[in-house]
Protein backbone atom coordinates (compact mmCIF):
# COMPACT_ATOMS: atom_id res chain seq x y z
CA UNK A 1 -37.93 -2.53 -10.36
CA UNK A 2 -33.94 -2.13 -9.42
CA UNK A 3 -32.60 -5.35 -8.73
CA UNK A 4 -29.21 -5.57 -9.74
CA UNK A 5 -26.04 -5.09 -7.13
CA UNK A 6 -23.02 -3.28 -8.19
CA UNK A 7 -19.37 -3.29 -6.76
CA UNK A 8 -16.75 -1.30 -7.62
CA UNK A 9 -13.38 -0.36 -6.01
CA UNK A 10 -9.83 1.59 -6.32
CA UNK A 11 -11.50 4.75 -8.58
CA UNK A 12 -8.47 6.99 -7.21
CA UNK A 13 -10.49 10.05 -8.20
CA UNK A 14 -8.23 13.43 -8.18
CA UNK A 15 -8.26 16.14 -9.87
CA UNK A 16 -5.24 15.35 -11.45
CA UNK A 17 -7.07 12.14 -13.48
CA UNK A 18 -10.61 13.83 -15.29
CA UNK A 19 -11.05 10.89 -17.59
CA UNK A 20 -11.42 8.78 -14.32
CA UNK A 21 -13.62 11.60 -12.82
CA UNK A 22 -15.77 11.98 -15.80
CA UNK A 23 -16.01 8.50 -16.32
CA UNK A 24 -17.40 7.54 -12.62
CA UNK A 25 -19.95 10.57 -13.11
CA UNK A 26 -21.45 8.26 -16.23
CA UNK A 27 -21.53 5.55 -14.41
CA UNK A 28 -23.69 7.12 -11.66
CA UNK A 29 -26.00 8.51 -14.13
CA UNK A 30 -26.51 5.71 -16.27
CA UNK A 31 -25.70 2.62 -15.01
CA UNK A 32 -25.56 3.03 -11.48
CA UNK A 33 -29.29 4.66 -11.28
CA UNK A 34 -30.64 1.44 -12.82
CA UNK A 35 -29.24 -0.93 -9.74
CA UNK A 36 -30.83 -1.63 -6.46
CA UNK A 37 -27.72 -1.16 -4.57
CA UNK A 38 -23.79 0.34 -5.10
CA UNK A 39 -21.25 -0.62 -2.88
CA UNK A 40 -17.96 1.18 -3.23
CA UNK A 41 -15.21 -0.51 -1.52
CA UNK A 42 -12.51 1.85 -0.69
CA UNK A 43 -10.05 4.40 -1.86
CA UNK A 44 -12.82 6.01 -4.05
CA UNK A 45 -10.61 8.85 -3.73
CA UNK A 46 -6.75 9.04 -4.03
CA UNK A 47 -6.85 10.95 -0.86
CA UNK A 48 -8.82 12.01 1.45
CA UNK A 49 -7.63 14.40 4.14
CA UNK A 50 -11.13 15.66 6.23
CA UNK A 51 -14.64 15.92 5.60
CA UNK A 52 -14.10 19.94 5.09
CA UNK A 53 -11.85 19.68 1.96
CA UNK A 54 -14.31 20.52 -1.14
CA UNK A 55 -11.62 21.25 -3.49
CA UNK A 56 -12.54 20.14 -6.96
CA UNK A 57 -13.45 17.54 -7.93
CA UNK A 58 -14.97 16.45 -4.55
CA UNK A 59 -18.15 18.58 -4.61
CA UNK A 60 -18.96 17.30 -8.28
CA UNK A 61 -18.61 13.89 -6.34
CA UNK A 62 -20.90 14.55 -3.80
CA UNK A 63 -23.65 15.96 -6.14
CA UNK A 64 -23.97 12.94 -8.06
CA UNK A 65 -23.86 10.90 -5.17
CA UNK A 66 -26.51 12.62 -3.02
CA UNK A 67 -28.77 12.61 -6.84
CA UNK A 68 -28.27 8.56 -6.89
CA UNK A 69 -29.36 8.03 -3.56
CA UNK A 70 -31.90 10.54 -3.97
CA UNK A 71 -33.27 8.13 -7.03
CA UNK A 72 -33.34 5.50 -4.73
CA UNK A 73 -30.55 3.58 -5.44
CA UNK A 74 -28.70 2.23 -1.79
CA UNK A 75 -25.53 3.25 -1.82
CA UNK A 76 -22.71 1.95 0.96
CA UNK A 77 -19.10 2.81 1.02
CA UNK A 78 -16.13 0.96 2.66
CA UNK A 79 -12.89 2.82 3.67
CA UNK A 80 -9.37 2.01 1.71
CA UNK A 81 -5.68 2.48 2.86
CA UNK A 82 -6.26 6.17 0.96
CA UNK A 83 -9.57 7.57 1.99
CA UNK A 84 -9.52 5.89 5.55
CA UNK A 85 -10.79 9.43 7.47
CA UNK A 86 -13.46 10.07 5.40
CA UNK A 87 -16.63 10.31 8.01
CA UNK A 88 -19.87 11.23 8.62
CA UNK A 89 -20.48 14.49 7.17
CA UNK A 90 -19.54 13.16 3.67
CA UNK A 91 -21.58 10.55 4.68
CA UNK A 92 -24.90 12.50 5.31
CA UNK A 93 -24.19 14.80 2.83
CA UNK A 94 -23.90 12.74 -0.24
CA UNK A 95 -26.91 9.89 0.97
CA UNK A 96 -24.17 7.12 1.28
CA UNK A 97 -24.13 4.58 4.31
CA UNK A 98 -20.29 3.51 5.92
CA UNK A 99 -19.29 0.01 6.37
CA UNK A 100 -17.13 -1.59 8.76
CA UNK A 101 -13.55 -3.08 7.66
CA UNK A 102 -15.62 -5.94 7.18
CA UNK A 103 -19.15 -6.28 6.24
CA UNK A 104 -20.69 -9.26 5.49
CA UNK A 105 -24.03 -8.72 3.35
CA UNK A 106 -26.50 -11.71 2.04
CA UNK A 107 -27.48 -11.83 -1.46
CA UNK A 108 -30.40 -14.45 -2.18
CA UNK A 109 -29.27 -16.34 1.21
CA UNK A 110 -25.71 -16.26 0.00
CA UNK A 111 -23.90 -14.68 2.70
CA UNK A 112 -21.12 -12.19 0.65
CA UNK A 113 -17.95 -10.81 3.12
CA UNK A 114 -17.36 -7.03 1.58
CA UNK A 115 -13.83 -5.62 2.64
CA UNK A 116 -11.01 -3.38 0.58
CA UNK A 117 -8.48 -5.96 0.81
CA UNK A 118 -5.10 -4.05 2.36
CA UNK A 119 -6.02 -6.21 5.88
CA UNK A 120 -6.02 -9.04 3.71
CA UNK A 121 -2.02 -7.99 2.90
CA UNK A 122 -1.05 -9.54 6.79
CA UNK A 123 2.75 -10.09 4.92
CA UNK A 124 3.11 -6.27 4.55
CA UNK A 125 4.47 -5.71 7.83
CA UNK A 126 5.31 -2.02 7.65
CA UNK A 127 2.24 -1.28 6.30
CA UNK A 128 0.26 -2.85 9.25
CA UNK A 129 2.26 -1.39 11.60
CA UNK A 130 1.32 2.19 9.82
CA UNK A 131 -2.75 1.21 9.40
CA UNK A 132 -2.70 0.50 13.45
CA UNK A 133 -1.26 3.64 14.04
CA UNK A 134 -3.52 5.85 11.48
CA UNK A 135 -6.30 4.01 12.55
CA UNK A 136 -6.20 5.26 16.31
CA UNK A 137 -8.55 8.07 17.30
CA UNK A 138 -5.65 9.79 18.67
CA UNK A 139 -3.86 9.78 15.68
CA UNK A 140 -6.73 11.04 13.31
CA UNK A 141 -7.46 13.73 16.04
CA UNK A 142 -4.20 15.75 15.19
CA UNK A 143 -4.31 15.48 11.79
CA UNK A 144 -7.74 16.69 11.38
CA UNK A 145 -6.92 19.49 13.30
CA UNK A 146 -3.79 20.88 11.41
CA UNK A 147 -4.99 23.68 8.61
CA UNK A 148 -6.77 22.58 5.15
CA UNK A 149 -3.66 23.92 3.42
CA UNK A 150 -1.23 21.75 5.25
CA UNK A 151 -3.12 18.47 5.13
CA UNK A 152 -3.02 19.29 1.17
CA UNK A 153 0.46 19.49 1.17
CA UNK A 154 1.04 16.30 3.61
CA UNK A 155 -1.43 14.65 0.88
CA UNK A 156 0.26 15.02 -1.84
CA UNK A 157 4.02 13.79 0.48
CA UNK A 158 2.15 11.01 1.65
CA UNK A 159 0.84 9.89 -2.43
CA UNK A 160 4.67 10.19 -3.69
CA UNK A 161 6.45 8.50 -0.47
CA UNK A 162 3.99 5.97 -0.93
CA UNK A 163 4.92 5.38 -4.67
CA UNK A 164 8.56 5.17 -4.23
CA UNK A 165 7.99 2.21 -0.79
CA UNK A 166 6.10 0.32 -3.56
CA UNK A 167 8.91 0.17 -5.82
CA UNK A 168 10.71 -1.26 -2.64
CA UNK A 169 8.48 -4.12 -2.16
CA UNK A 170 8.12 -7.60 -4.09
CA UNK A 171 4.67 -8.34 -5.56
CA UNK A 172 4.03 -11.27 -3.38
CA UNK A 173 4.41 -8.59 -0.06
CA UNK A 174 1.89 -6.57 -1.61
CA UNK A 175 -0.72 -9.14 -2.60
CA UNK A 176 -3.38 -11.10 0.25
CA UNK A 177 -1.97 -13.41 2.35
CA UNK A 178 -4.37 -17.08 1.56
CA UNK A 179 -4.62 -17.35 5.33
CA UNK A 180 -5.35 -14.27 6.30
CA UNK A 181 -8.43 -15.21 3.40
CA UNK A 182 -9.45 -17.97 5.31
CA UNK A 183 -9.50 -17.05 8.60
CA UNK A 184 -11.53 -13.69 7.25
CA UNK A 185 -14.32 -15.96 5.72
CA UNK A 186 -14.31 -18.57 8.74
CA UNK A 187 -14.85 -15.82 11.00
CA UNK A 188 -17.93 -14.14 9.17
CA UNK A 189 -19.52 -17.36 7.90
CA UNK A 190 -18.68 -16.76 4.69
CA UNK A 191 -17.76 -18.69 1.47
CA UNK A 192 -17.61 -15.78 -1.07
CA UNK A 193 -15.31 -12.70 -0.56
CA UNK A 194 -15.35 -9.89 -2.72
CA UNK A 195 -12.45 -6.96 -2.17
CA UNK A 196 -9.93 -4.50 -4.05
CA UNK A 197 -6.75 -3.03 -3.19
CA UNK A 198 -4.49 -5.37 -4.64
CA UNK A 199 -5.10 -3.79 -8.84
CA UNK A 200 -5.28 -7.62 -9.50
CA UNK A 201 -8.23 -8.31 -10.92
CA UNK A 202 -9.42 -11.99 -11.16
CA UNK A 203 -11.79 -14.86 -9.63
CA UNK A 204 -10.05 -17.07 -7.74
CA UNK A 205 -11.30 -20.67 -6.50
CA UNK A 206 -10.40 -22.27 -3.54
CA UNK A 207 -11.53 -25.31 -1.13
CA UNK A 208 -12.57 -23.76 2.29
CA UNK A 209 -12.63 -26.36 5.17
CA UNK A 210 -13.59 -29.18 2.47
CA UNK A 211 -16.15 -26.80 0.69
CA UNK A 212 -15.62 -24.60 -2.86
CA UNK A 213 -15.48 -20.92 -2.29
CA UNK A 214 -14.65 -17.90 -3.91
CA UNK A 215 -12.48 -14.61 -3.96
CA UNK A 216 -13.50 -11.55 -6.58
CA UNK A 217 -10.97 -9.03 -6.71
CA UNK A 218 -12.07 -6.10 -8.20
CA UNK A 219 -10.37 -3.80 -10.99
CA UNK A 220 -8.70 -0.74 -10.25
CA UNK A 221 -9.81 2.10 -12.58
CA UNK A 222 -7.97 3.51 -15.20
CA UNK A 223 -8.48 6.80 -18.06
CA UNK A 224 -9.08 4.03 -20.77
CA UNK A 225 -11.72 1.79 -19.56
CA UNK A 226 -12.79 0.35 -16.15
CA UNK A 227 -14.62 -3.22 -14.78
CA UNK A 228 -17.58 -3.31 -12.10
CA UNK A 229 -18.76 -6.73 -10.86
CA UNK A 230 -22.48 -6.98 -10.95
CA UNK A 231 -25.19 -9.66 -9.33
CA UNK A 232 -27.58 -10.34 -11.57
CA UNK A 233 -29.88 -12.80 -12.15
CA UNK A 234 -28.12 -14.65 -8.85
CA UNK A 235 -24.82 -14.64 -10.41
CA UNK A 236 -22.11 -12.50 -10.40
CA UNK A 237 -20.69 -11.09 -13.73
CA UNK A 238 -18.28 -8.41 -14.97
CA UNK A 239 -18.97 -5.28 -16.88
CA UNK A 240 -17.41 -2.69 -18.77
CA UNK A 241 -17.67 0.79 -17.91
């Protein structure tokens, strides 16, 4: 019987990085088919432009999803600051159930708030500024509607602008805010928080209004190796994909 949880986050997958690609395709298959549940929490791809692009490697994605869910496995996905307009259709055609921003879950009575962490980043002003604005229905609207061929194009602008404003901005900008923590986890109940985003992986431990709680962020993953963070046996635990 499938019992264990899985979380993973920040795959990136393009078809510019295989090893990634081929990598999250044996995870599906042989790891991921053995848990109870998946929950992928954002920017599974590097970019994600409409629900009608199925350029490569995309519909090798969605086959393997749609066969995990198909083998019973729950699968739920959370959007990231890169794949924030995928919708629906992928959603019905691969088997996988969207989350909101953030989604608290319960795991043996242990309530669990899910989210990809770039809300979390409240210091990154531009960037917040920018999310409001992409996030409006207005806003997706018109880009959805410009030709395949030219959201491709604004992709791939959008991936290098985006590398060369990082370079621009100090670690500590780019990294959670501890009170924007808080205030996530007082307003959902919660005393555990797992997210990605940041490429920091770690546990951190913190006192939350006089009581110990929690913050798992989770790897980012790379052509060499990656990290998953699993519930099992009513712990969580890190393993090596």
């Amino acid at each position: 019987m499938k019992q264990d949880v899985l979380f993973i986050s920040d795959l990136h997958l393009a078809l510019e990085k295989p090893e990634i690609t081929r990598r999250f395709l044996s995870f599906l298959q042989q790891r991921a088919v053995a848990a109870k549940s998946l929950y992928i929490l954002g920017d599974l791809f590097d970019a994600w432009i409409g629900d009608d692009d199925n350029t490569q490697p995309i519909p090798t994605i969605k086959k393997a999803l749609r066969q995990l869910a198909d083998s019973g496995t729950e699968v739920f996905l959370l959007q990231g600051n890169r794949d924030f307009l995928l919708g629906q259709k992928f959603c019905q055609e691969t088997g996988i159930r969207l989350l909101d921003e953030y989604a608290p879950i319960e795991l043996n009575d242990q309530r669990i708030l899910l989210t990809h962490g770039d809300l979390l980043c409240s210091d990154d002003l531009a960037y917040q500024t920018f999310r409001i604005k992409s996030h409006s229905p207005e806003w997706q609207q018109n880009v959805l509607s410009k030709p395949l061929w030219l959201r491709l194009i604004a992709a791939r602008w959008y991936r290098f602008r985006s590398f060369y404003h990082k370079r621009g901005k100090t670690l500590d900008i780019m990294d959670v805010n501890q009170e924007s923590v808080l205030e996530s986890l007082r307003k959902y109940a919660c005393y555990t928080l797992i997210h990605g985003h940041t490429h920091r992986p770690k546990l951190h431990e913190f006192m939350l209004d006089g009581l110990p709680a929690k913050r798992y962020v989770l790897a980012d993953w790379k052509p060499d190796g990656a990290e998953i963070l699993c519930w099992k046996n009513n712990d969580f635990q890190t393993e090596s994909v």
